[in-house]
PDB file of N, CA and C in Angstrom:
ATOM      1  N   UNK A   1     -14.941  66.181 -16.360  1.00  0.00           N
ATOM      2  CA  UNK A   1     -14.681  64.856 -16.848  1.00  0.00           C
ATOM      3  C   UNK A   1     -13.951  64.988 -18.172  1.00  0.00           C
ATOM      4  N   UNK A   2     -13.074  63.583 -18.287  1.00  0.00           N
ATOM      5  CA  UNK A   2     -12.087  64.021 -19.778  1.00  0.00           C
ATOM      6  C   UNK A   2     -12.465  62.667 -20.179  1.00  0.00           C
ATOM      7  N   UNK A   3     -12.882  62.857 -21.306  1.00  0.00           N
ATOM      8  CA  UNK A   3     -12.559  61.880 -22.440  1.00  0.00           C
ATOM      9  C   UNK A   3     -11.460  61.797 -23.759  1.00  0.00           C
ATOM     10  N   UNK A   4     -11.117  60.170 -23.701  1.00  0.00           N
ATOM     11  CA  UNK A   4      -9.649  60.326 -24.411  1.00  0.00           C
ATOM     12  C   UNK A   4      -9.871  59.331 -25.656  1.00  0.00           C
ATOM     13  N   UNK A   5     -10.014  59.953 -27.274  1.00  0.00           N
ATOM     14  CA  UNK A   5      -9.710  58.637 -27.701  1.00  0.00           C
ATOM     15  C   UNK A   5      -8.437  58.875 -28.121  1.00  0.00           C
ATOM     16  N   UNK A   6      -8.308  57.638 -28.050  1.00  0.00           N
ATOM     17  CA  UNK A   6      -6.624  58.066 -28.851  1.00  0.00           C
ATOM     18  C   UNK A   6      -6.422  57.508 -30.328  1.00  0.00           C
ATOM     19  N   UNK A   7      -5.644  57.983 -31.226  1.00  0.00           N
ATOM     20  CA  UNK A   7      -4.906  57.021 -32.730  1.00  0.00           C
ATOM     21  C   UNK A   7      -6.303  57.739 -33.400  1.00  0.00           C
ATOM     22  N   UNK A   8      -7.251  58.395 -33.324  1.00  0.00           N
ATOM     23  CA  UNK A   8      -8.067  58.679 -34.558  1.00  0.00           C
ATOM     24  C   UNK A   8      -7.161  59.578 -35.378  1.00  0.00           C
ATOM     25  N   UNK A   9      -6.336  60.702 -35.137  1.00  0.00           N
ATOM     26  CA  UNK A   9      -5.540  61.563 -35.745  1.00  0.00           C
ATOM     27  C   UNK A   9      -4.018  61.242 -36.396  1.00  0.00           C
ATOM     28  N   UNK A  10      -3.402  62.151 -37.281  1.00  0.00           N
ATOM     29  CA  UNK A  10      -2.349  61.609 -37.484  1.00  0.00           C
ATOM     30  C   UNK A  10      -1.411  62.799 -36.266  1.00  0.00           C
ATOM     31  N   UNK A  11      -0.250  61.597 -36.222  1.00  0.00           N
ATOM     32  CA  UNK A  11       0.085  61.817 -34.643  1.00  0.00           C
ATOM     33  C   UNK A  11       0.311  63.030 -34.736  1.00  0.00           C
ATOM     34  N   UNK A  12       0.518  64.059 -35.549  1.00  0.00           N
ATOM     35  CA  UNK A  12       0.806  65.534 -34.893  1.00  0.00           C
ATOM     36  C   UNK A  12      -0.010  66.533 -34.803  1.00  0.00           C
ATOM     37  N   UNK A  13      -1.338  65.579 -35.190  1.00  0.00           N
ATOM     38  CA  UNK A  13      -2.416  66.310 -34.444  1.00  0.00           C
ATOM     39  C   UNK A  13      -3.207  66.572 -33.491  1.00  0.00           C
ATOM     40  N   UNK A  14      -3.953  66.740 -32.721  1.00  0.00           N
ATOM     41  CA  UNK A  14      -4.550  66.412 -31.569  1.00  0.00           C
ATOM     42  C   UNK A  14      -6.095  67.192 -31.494  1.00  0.00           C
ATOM     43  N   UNK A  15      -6.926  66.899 -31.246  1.00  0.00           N
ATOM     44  CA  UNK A  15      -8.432  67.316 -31.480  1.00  0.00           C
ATOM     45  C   UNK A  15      -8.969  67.833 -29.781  1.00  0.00           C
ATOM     46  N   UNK A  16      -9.662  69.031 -29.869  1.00  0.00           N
ATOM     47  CA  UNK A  16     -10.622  68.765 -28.212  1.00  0.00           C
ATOM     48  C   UNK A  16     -12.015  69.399 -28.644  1.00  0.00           C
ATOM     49  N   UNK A  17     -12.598  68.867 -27.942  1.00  0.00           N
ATOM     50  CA  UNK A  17     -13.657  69.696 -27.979  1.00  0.00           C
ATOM     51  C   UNK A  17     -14.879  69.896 -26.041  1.00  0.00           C
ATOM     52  N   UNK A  18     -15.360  70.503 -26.313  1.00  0.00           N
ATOM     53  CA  UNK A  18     -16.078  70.977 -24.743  1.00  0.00           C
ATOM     54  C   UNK A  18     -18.224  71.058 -24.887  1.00  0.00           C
ATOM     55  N   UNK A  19     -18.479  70.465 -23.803  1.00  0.00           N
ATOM     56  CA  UNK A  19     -20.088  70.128 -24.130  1.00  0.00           C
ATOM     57  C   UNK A  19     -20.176  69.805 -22.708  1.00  0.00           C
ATOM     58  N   UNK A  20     -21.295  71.201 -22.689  1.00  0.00           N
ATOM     59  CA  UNK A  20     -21.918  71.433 -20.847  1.00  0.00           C
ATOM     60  C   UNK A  20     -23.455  70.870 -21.167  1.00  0.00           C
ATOM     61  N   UNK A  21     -23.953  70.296 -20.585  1.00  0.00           N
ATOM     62  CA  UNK A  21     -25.543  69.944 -20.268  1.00  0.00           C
ATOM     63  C   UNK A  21     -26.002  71.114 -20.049  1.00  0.00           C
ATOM     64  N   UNK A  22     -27.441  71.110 -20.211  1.00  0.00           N
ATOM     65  CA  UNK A  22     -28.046  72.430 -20.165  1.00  0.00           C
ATOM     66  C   UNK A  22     -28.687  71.979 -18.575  1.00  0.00           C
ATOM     67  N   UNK A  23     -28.527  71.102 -18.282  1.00  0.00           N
ATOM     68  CA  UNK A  23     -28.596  70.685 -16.375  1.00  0.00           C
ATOM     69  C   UNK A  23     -28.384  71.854 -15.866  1.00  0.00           C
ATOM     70  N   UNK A  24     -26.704  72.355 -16.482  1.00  0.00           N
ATOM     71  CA  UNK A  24     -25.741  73.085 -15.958  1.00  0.00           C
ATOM     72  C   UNK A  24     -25.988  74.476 -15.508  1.00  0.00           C
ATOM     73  N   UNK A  25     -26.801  74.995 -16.355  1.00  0.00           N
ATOM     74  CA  UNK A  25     -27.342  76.293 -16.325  1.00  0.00           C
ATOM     75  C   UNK A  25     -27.931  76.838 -17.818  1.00  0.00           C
ATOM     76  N   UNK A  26     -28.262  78.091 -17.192  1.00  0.00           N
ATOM     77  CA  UNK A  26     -28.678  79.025 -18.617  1.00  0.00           C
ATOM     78  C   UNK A  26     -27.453  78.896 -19.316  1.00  0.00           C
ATOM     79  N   UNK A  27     -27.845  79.777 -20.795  1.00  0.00           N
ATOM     80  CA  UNK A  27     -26.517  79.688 -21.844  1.00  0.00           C
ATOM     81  C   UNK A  27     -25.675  80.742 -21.793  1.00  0.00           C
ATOM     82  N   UNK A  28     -25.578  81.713 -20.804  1.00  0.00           N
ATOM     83  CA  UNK A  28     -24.515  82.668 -20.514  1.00  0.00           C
ATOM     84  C   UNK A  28     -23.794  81.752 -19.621  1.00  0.00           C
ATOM     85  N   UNK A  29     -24.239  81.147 -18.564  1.00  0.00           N
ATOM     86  CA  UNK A  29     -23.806  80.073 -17.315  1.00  0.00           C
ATOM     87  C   UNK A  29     -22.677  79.242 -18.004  1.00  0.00           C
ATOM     88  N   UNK A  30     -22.970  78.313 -18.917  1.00  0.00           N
ATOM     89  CA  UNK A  30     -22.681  77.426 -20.137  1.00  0.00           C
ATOM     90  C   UNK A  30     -21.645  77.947 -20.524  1.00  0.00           C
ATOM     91  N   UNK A  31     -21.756  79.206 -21.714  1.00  0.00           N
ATOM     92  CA  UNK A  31     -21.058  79.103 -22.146  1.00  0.00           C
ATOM     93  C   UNK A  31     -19.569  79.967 -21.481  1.00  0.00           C
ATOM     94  N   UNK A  32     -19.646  80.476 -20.593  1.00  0.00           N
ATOM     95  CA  UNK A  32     -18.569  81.093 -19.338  1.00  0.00           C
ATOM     96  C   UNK A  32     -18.069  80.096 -18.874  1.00  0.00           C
ATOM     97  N   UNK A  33     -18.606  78.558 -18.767  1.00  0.00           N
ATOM     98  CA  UNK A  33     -17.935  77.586 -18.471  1.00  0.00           C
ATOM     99  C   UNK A  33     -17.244  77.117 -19.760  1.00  0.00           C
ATOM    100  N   UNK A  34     -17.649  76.757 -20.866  1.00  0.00           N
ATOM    101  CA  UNK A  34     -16.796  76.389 -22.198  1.00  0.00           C
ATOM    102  C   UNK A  34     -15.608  77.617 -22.645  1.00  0.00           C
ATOM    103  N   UNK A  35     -15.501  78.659 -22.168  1.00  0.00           N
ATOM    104  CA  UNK A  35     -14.368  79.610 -22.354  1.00  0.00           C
ATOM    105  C   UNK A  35     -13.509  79.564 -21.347  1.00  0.00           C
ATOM    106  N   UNK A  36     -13.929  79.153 -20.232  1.00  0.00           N
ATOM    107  CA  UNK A  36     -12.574  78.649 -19.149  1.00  0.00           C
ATOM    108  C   UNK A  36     -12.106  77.370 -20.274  1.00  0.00           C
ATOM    109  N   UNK A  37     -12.909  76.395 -20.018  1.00  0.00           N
ATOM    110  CA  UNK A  37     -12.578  75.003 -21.023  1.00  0.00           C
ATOM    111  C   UNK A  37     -11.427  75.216 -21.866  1.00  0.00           C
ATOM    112  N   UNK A  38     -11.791  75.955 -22.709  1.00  0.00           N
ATOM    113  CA  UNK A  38     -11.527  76.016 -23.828  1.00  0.00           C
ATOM    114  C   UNK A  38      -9.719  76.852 -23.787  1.00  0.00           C
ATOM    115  N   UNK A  39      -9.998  77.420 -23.019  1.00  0.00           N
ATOM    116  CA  UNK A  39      -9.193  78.105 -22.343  1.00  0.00           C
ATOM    117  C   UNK A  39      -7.796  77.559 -21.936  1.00  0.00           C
ATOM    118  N   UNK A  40      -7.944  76.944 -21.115  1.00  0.00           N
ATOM    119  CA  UNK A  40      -7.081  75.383 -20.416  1.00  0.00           C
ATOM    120  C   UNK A  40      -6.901  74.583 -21.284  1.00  0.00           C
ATOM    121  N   UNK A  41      -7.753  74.099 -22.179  1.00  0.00           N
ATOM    122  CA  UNK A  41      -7.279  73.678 -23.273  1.00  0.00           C
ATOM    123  C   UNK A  41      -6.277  73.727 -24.260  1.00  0.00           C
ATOM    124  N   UNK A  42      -6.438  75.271 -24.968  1.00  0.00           N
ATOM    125  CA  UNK A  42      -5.429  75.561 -25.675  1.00  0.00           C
ATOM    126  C   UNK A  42      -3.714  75.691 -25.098  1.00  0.00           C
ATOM    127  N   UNK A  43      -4.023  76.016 -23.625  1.00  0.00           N
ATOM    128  CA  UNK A  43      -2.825  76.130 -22.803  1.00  0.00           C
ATOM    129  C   UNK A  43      -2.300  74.901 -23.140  1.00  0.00           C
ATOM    130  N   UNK A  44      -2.992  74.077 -22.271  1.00  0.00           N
ATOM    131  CA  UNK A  44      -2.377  72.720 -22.223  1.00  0.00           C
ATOM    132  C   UNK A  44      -2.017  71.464 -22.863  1.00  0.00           C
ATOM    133  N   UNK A  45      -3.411  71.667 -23.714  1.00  0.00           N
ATOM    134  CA  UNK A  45      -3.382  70.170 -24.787  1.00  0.00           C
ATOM    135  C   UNK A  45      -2.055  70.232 -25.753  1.00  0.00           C
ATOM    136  N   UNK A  46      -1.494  71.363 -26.411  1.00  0.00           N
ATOM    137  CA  UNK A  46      -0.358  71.033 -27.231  1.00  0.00           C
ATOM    138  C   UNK A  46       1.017  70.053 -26.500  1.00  0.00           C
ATOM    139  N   UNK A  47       1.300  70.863 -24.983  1.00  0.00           N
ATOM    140  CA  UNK A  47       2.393  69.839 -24.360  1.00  0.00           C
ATOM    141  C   UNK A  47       1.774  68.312 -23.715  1.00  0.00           C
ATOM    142  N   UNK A  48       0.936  68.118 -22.978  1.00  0.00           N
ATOM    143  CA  UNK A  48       0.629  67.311 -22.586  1.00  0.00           C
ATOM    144  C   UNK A  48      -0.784  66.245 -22.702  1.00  0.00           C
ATOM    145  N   UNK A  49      -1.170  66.953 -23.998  1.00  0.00           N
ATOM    146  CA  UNK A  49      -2.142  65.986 -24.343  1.00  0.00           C
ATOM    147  C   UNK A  49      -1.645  64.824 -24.771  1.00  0.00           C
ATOM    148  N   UNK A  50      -2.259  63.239 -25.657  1.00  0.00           N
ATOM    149  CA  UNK A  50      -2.160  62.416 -26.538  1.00  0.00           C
ATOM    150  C   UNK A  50      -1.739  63.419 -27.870  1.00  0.00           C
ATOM    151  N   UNK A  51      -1.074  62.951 -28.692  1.00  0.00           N
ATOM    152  CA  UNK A  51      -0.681  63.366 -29.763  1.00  0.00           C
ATOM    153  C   UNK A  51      -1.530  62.200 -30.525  1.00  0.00           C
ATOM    154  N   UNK A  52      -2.372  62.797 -31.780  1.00  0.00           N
ATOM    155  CA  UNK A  52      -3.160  62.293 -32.901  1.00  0.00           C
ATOM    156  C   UNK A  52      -4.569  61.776 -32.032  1.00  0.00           C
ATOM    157  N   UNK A  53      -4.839  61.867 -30.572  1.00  0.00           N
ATOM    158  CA  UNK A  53      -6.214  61.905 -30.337  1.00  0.00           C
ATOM    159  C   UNK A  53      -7.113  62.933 -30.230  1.00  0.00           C
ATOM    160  N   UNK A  54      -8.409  62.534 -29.942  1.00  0.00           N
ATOM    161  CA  UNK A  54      -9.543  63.441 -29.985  1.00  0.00           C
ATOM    162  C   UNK A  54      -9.604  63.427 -28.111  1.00  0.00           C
ATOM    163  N   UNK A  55      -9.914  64.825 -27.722  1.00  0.00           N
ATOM    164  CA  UNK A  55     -10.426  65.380 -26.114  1.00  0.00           C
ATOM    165  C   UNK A  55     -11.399  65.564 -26.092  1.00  0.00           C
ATOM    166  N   UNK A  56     -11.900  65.318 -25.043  1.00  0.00           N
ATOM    167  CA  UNK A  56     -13.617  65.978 -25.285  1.00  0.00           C
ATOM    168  C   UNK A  56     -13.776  66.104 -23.533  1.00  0.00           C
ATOM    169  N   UNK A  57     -13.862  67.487 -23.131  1.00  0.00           N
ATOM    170  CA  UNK A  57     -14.114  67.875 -21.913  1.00  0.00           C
ATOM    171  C   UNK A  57     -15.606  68.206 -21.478  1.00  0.00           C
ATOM    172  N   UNK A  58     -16.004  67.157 -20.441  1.00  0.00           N
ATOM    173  CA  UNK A  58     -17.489  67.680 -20.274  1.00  0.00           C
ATOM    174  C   UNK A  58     -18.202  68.366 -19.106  1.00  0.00           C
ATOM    175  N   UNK A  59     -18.795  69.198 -18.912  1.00  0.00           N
ATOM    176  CA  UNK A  59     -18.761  70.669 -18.014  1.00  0.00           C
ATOM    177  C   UNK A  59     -19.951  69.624 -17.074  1.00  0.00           C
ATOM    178  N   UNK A  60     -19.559  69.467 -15.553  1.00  0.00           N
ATOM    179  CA  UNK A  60     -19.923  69.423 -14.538  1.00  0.00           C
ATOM    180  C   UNK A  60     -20.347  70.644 -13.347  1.00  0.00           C
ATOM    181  N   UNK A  61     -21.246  70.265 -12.721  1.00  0.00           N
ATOM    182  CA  UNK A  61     -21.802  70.975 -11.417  1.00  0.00           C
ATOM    183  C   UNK A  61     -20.524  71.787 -10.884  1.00  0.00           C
ATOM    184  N   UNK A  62     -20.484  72.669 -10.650  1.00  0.00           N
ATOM    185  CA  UNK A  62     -19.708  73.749  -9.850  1.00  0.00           C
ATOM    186  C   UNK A  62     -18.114  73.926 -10.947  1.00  0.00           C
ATOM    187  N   UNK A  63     -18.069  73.879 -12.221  1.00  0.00           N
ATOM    188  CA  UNK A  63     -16.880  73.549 -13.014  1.00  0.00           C
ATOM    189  C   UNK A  63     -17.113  75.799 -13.305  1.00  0.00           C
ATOM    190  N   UNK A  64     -17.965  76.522 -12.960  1.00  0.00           N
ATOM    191  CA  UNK A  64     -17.744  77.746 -13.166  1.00  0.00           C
ATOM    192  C   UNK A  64     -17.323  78.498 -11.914  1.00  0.00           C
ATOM    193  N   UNK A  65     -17.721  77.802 -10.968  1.00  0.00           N
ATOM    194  CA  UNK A  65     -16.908  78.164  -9.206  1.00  0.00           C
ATOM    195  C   UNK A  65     -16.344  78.241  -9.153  1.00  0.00           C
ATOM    196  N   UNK A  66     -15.620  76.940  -9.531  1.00  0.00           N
ATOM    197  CA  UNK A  66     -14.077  76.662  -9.281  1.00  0.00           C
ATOM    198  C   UNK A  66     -12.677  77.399  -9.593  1.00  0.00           C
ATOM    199  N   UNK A  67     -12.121  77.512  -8.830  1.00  0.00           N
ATOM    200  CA  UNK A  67     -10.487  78.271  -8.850  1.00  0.00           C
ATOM    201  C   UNK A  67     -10.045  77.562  -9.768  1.00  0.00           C
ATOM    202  N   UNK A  68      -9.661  78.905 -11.246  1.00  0.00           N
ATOM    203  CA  UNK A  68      -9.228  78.288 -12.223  1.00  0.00           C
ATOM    204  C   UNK A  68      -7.694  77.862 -12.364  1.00  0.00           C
ATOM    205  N   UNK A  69      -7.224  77.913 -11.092  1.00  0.00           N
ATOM    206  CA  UNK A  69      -5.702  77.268 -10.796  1.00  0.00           C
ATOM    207  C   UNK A  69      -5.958  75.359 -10.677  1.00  0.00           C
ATOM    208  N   UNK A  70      -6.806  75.262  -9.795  1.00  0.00           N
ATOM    209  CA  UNK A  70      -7.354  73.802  -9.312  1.00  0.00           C
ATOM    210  C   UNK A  70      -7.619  73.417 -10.613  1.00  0.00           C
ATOM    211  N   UNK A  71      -8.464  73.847 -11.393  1.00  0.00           N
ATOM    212  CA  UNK A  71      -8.866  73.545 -12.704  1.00  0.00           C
ATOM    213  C   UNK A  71      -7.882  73.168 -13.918  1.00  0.00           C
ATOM    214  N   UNK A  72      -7.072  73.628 -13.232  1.00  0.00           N
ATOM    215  CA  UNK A  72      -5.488  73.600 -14.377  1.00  0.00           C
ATOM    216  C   UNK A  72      -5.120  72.569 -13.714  1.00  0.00           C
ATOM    217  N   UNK A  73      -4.933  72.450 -12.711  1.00  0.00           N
ATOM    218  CA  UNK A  73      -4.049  71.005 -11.910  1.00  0.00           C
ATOM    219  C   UNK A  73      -5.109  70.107 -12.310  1.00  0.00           C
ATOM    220  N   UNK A  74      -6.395  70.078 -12.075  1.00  0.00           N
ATOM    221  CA  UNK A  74      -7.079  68.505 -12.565  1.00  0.00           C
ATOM    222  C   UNK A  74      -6.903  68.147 -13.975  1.00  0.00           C
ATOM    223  N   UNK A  75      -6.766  68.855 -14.896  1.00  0.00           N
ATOM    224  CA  UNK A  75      -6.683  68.743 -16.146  1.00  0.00           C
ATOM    225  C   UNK A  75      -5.287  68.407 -16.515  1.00  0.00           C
ATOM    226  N   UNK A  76      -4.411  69.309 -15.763  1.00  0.00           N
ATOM    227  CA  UNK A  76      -2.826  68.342 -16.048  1.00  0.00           C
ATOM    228  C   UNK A  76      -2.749  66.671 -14.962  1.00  0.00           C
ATOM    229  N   UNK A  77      -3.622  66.589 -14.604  1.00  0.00           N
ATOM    230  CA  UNK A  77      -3.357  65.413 -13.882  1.00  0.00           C
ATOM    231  C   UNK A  77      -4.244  64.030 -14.319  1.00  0.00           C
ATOM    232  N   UNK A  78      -5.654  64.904 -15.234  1.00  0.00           N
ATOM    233  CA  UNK A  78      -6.066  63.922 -15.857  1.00  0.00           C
ATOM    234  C   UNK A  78      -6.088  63.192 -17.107  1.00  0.00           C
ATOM    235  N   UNK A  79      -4.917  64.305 -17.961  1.00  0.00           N
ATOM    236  CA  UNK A  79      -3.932  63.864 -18.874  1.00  0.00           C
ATOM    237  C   UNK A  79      -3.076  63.258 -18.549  1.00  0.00           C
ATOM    238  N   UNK A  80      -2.229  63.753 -17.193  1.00  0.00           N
ATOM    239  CA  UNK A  80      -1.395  62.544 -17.352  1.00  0.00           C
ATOM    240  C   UNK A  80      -1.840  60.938 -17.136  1.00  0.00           C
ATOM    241  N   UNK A  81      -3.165  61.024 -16.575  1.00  0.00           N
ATOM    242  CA  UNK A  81      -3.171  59.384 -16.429  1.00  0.00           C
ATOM    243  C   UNK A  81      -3.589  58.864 -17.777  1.00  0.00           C
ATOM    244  N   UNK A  82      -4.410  60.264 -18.615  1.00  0.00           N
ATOM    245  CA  UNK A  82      -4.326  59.020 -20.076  1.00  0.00           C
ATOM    246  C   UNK A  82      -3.146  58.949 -21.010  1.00  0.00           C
ATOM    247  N   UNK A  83      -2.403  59.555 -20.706  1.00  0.00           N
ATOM    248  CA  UNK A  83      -0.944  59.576 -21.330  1.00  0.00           C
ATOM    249  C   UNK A  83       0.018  58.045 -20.684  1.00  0.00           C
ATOM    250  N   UNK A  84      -0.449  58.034 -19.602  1.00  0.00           N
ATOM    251  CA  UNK A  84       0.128  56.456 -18.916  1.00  0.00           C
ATOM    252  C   UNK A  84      -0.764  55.667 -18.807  1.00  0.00           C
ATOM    253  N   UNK A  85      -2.098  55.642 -19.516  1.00  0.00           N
ATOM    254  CA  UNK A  85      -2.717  54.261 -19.941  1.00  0.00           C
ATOM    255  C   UNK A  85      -3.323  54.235 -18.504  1.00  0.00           C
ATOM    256  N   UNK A  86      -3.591  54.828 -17.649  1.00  0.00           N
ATOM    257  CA  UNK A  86      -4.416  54.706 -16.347  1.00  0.00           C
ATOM    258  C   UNK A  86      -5.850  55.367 -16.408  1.00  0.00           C
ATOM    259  N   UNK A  87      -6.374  55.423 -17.402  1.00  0.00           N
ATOM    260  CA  UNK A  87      -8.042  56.045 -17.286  1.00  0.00           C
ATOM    261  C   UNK A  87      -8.462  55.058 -17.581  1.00  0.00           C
ATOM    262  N   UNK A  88      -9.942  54.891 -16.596  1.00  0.00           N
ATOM    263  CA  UNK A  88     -10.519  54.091 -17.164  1.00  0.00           C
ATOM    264  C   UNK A  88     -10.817  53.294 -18.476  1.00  0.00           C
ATOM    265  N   UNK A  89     -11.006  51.875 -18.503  1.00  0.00           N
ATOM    266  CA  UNK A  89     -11.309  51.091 -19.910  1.00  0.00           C
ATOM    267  C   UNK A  89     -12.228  51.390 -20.675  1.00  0.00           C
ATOM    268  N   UNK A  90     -12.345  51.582 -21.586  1.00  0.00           N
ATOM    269  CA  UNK A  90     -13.466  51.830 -22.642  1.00  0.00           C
ATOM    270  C   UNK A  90     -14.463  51.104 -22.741  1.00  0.00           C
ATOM    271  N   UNK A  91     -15.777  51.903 -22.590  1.00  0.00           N
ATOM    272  CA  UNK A  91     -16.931  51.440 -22.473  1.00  0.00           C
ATOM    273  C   UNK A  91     -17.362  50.871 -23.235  1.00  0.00           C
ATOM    274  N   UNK A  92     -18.226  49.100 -23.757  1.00  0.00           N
ATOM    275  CA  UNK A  92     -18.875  48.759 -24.250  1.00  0.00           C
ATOM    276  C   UNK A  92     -19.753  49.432 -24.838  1.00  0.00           C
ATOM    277  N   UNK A  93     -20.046  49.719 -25.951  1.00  0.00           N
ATOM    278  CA  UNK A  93     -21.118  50.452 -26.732  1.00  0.00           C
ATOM    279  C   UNK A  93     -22.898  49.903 -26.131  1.00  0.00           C
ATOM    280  N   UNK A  94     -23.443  51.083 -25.455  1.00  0.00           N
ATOM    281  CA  UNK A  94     -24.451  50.762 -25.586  1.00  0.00           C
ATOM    282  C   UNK A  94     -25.667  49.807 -26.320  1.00  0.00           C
ATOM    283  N   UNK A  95     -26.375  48.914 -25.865  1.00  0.00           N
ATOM    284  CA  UNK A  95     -27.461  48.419 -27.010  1.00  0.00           C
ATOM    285  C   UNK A  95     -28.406  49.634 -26.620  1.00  0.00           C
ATOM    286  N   UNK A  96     -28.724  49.617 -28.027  1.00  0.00           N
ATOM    287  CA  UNK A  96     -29.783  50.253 -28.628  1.00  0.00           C
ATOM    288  C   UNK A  96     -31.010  49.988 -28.503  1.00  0.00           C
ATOM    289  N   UNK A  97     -31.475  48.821 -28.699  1.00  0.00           N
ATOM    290  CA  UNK A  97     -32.578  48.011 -28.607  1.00  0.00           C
ATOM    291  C   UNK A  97     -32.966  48.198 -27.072  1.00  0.00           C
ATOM    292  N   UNK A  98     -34.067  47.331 -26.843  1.00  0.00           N
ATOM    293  CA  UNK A  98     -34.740  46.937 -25.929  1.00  0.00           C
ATOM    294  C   UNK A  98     -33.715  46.040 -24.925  1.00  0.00           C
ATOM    295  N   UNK A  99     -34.461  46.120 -23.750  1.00  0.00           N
ATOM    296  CA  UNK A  99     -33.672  45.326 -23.238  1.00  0.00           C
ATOM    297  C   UNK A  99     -34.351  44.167 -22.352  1.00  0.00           C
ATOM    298  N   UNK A 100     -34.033  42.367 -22.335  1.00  0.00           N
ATOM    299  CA  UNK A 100     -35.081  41.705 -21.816  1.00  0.00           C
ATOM    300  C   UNK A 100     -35.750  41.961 -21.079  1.00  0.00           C
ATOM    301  N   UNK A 101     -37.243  41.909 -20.980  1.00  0.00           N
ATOM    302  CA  UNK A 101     -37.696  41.895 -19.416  1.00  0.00           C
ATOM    303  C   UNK A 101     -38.407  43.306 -19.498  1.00  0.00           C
ATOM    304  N   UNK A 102     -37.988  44.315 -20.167  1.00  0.00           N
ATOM    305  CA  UNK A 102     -38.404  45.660 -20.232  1.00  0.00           C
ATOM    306  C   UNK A 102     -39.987  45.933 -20.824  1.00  0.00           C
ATOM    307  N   UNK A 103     -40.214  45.314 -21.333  1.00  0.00           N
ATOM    308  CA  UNK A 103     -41.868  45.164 -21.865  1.00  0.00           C
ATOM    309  C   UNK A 103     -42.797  45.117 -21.183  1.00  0.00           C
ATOM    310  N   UNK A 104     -44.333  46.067 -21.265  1.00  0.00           N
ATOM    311  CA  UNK A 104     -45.117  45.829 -20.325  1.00  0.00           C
ATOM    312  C   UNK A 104     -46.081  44.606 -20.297  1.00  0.00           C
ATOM    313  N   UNK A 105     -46.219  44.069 -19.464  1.00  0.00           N
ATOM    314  CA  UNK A 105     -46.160  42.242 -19.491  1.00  0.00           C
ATOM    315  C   UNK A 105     -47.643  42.507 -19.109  1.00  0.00           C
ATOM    316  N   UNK A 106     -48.625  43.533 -19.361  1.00  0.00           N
ATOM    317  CA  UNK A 106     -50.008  43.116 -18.956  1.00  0.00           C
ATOM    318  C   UNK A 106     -50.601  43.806 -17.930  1.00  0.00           C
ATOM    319  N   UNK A 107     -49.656  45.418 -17.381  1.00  0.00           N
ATOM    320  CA  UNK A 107     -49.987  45.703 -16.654  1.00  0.00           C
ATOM    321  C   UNK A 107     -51.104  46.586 -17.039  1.00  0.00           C
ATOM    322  N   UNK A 108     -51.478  47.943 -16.002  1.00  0.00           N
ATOM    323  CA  UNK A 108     -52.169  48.968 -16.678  1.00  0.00           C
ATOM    324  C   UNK A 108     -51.012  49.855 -17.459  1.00  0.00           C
ATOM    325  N   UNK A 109     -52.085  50.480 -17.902  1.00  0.00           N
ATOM    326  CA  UNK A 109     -51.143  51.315 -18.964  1.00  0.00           C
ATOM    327  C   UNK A 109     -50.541  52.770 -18.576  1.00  0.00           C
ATOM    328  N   UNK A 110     -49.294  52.941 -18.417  1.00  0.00           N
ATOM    329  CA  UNK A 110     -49.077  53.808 -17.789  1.00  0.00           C
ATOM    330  C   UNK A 110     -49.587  55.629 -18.357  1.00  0.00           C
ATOM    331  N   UNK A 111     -50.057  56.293 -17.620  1.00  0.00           N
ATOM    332  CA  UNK A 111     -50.982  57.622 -18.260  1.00  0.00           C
ATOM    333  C   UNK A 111     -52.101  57.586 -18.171  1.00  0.00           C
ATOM    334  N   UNK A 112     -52.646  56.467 -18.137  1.00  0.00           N
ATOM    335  CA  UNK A 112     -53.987  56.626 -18.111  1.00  0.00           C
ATOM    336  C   UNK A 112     -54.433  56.440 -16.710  1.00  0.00           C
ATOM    337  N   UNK A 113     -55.890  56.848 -16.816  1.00  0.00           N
ATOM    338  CA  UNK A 113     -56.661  56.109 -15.036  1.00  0.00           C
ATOM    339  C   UNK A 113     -56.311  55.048 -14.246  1.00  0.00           C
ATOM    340  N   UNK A 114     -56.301  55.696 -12.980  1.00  0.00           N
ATOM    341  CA  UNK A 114     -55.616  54.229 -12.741  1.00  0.00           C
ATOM    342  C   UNK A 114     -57.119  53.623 -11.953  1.00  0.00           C
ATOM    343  N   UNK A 115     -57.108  52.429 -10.937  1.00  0.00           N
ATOM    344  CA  UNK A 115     -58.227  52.554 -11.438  1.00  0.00           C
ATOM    345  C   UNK A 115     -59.275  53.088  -9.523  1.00  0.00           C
ATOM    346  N   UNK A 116     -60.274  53.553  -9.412  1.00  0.00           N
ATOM    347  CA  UNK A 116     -60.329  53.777  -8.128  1.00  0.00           C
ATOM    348  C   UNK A 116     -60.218  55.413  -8.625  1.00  0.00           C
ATOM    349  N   UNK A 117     -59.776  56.061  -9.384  1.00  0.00           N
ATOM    350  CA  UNK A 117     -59.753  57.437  -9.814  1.00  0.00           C
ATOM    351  C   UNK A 117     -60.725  58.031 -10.606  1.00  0.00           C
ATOM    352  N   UNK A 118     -61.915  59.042 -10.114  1.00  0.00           N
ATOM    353  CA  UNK A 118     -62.567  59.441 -10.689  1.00  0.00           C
ATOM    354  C   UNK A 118     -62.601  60.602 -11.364  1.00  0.00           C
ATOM    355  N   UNK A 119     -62.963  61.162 -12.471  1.00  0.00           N
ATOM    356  CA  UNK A 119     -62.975  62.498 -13.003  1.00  0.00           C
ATOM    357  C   UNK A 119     -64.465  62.797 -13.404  1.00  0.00           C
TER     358      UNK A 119
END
């Protein structure tokens, strides 16, 4: 997955950075996936990234399997759609807070006995 912001930089710069879930595997697993990343990165981001944005590549299920040729084509292909304004719209910022309705309205309490359970 690529994330794009764009205009944080001045335009002749360009930022990336790479962040695997530990879902993903152990940290040899991990980080063998952030050195391909990182990798493809440096190749690519100078010609065909955003100029003056920030990248941020994030390491998915089978992203250390994969034929690091395929890996080069998704990455030039998922620049080009943020280079032509075709990636998805930018997400509404999460609330933070609570959200209606989410409160426990009186039930039992979850963790404890329920009831019919003896110890």
């Amino acid at each position: 997955m690529l994330l794009v912001k764009p205009g944080v930089r001045a335009p002749a710069q360009a930022r990336f950075g790479v962040t695997v879930t530990r879902k993903i595997g152990n940290a040899v697993f991990r980080n063998r996936m952030k050195r391909r990343f990182r990798a493809l990165l440096r190749e690519i981001l100078p010609t065909r990234g955003l100029a003056g944005a920030d990248h941020v590549l994030i390491g998915r299920e089978g992203g250390v399997e994969r034929d690091f040729t395929l890996l080069r084509q998704e990455l030039e292909q998922a620049l080009a759609r943020a280079v032509a304004g075709k990636g998805d719209p930018p997400r509404r910022p999460r609330d933070r807070g609570k959200k209606p309705g989410s409160h426990n309205s009186g039930g039992p309490k979850s963790g404890g006995q329920k009831s019919g359970d003896a110890r």
